[in-house]
C-alpha atoms as a PDB file:
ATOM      1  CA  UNK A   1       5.403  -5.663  16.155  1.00  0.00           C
ATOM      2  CA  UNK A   2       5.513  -3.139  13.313  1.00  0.00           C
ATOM      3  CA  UNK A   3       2.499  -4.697  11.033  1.00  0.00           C
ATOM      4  CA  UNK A   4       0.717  -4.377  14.526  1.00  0.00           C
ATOM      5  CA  UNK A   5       1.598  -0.815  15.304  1.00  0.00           C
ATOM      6  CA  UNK A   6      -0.359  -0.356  11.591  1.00  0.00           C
ATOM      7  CA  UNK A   7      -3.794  -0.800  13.477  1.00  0.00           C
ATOM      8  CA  UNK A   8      -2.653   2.062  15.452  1.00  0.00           C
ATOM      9  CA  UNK A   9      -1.160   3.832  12.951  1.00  0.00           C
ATOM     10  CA  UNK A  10      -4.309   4.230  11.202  1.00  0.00           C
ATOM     11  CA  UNK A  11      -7.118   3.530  13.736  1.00  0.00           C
ATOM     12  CA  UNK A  12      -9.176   6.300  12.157  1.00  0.00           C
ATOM     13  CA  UNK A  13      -9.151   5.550   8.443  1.00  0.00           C
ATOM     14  CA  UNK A  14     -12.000   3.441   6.887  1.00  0.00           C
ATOM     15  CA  UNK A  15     -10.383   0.858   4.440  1.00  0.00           C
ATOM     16  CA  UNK A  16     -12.265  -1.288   1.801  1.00  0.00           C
ATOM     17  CA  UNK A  17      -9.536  -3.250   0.652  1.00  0.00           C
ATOM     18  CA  UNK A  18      -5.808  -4.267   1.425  1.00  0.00           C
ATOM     19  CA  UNK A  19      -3.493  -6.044  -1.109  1.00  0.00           C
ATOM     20  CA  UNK A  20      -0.452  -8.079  -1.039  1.00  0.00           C
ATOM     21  CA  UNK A  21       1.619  -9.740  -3.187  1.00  0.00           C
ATOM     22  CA  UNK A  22       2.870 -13.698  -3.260  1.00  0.00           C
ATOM     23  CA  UNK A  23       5.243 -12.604  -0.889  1.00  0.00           C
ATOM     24  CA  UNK A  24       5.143 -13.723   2.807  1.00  0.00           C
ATOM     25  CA  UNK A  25       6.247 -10.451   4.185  1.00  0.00           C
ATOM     26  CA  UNK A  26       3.792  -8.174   2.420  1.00  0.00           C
ATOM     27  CA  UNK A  27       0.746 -10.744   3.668  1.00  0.00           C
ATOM     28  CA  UNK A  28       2.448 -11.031   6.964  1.00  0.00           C
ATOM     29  CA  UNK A  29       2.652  -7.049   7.000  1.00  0.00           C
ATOM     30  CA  UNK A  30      -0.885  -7.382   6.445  1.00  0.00           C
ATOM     31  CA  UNK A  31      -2.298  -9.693   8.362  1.00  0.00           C
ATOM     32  CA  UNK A  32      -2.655  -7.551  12.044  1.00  0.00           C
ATOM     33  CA  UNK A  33      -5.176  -5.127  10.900  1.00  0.00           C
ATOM     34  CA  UNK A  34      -7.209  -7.796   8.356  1.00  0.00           C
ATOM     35  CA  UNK A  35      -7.788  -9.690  11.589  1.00  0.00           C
ATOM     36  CA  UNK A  36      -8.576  -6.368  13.020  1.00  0.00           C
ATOM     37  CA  UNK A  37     -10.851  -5.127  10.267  1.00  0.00           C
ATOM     38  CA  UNK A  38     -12.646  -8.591   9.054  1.00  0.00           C
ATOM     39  CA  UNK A  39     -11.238  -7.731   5.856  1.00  0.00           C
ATOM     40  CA  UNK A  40      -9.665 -10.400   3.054  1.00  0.00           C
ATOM     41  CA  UNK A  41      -5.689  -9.503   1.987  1.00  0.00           C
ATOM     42  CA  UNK A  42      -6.222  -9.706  -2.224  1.00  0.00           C
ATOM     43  CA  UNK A  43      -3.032 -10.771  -3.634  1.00  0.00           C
ATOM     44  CA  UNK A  44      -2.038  -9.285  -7.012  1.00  0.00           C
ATOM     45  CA  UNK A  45       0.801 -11.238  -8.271  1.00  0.00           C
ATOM     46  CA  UNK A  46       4.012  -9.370  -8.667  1.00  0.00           C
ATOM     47  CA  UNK A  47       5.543 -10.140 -11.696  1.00  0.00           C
ATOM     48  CA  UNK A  48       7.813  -9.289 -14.873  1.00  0.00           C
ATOM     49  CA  UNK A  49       7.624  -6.949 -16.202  1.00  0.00           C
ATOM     50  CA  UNK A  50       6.986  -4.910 -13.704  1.00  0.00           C
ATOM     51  CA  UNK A  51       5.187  -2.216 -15.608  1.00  0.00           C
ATOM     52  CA  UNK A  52       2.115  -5.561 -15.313  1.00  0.00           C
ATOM     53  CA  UNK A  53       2.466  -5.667 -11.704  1.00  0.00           C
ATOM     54  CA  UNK A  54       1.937  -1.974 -11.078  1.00  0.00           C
ATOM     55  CA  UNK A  55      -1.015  -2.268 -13.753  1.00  0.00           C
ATOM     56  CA  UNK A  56      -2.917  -4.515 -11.927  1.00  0.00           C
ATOM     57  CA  UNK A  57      -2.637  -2.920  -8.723  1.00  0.00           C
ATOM     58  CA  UNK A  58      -4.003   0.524 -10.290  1.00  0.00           C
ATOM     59  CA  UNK A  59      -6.973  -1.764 -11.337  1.00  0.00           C
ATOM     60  CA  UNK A  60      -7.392  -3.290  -8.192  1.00  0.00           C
ATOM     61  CA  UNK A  61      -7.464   0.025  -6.598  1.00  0.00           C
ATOM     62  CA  UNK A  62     -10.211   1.470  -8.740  1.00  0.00           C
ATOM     63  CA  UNK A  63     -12.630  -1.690  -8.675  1.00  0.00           C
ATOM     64  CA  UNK A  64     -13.005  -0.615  -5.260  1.00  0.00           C
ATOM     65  CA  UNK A  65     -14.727   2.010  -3.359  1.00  0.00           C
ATOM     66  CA  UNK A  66     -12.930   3.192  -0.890  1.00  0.00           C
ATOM     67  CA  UNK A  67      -9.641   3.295   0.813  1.00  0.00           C
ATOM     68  CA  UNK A  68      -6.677   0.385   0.220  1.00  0.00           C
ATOM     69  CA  UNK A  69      -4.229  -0.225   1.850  1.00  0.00           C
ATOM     70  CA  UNK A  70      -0.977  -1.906   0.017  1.00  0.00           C
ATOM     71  CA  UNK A  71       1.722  -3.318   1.043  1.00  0.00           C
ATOM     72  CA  UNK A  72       4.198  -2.988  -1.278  1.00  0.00           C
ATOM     73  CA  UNK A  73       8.311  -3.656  -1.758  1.00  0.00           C
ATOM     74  CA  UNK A  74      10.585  -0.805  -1.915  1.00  0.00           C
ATOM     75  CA  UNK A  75      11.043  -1.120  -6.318  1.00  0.00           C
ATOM     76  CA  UNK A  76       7.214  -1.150  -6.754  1.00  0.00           C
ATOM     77  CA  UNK A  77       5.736   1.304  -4.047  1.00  0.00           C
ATOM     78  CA  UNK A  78       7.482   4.674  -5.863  1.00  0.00           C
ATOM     79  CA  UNK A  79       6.349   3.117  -9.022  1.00  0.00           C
ATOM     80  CA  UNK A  80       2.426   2.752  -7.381  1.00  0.00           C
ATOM     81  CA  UNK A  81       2.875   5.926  -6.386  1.00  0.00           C
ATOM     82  CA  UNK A  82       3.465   7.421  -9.677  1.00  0.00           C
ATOM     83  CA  UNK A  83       0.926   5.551 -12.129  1.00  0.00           C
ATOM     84  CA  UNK A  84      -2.037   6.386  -9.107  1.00  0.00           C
ATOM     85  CA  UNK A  85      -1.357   9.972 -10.113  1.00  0.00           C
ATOM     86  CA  UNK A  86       1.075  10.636  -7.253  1.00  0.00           C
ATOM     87  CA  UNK A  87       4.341  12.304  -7.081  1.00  0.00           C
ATOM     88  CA  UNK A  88       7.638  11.169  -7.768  1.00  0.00           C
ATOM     89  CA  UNK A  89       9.290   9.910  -4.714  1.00  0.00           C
ATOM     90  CA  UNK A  90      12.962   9.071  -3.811  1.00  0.00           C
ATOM     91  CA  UNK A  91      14.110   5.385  -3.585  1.00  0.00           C
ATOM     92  CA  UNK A  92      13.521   3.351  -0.967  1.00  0.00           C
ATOM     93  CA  UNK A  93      16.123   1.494   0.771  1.00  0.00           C
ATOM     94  CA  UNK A  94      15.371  -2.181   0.595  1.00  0.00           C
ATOM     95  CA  UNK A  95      15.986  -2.355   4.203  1.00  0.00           C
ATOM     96  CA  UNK A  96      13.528   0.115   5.251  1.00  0.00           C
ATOM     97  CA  UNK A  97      10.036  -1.687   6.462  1.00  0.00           C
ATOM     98  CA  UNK A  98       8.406   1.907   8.300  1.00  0.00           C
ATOM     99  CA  UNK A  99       7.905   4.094   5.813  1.00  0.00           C
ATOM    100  CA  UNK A 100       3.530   4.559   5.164  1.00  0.00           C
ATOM    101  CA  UNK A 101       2.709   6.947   2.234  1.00  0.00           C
ATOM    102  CA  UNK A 102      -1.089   7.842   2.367  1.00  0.00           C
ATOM    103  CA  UNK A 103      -2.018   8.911  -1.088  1.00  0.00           C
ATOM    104  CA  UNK A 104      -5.308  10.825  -1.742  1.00  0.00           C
ATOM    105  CA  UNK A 105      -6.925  10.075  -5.130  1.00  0.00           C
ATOM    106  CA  UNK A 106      -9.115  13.583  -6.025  1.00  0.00           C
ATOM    107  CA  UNK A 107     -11.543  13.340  -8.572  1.00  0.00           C
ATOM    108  CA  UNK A 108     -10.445  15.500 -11.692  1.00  0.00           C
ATOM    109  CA  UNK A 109      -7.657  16.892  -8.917  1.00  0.00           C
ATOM    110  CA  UNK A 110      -3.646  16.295  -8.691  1.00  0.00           C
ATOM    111  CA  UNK A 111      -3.517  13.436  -5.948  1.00  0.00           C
ATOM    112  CA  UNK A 112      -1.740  14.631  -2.730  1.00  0.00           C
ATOM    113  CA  UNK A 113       0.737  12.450  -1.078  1.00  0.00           C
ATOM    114  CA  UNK A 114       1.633  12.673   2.665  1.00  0.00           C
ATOM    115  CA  UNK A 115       4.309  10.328   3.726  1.00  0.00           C
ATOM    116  CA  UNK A 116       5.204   9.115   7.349  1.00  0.00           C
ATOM    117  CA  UNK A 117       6.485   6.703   9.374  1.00  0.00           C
ATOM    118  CA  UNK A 118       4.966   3.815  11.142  1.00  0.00           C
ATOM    119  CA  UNK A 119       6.229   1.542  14.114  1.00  0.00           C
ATOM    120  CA  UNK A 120       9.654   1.544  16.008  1.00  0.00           C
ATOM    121  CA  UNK A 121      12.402   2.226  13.747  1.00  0.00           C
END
């Protein structure tokens, strides 16, 4: 129910890509609005060390044009966050499956984070 709520949740912005890891809950989160949208879930392998992981979804995010959409675990998200030229952020609790930052990449401007909530708690 709450990777369907996520069409919902953001029925009026335009994505180009959405990314995954390995993982069957990040695909699964996923897979609602790629049926929705015709669009393919790329997979960037998470794995050590970490610092690779985040690398490679940085570089996934810039070969494309437009918005993506990742779905992301609770040790990699702040750490997405942060080399996209976003804010620090707090932890997040590895039980906690509703939080959506939406992080706007400014050319030659600081990014600007808004985070939110998505679904039924």
């Amino acid at each position: 129910m709450r990777a369907t709520s996520l069409i919902t949740a953001l029925h009026r912005t335009p994505l180009s890509q959405l990314v995954a890891t390995q993982y069957q809950r990040t695909q699964q989160t996923l897979a609602p609005i790629a049926e929705e949208r015709h669009l393919p879930v790329t997979i960037v392998e998470a794995a050590n060390p970490i610092e690779q992981h985040i690398q490679h979804i940085v570089e996934q995010v810039h070969a494309v044009q437009g918005n993506t959409l990742i779905a992301g675990h609770s040790d990699t998200v702040p750490l997405i966050i942060k080399a996209l030229g976003g804010p620090e952020i707090q932890a997040i609790n590895e039980d906690d499956y509703s939080q959506l930052f939406i992080l706007s990449l400014n050319d030659g401007q600081p990014a600007s984070l808004i985070a939110t909530r998505y679904g039924q708690e």
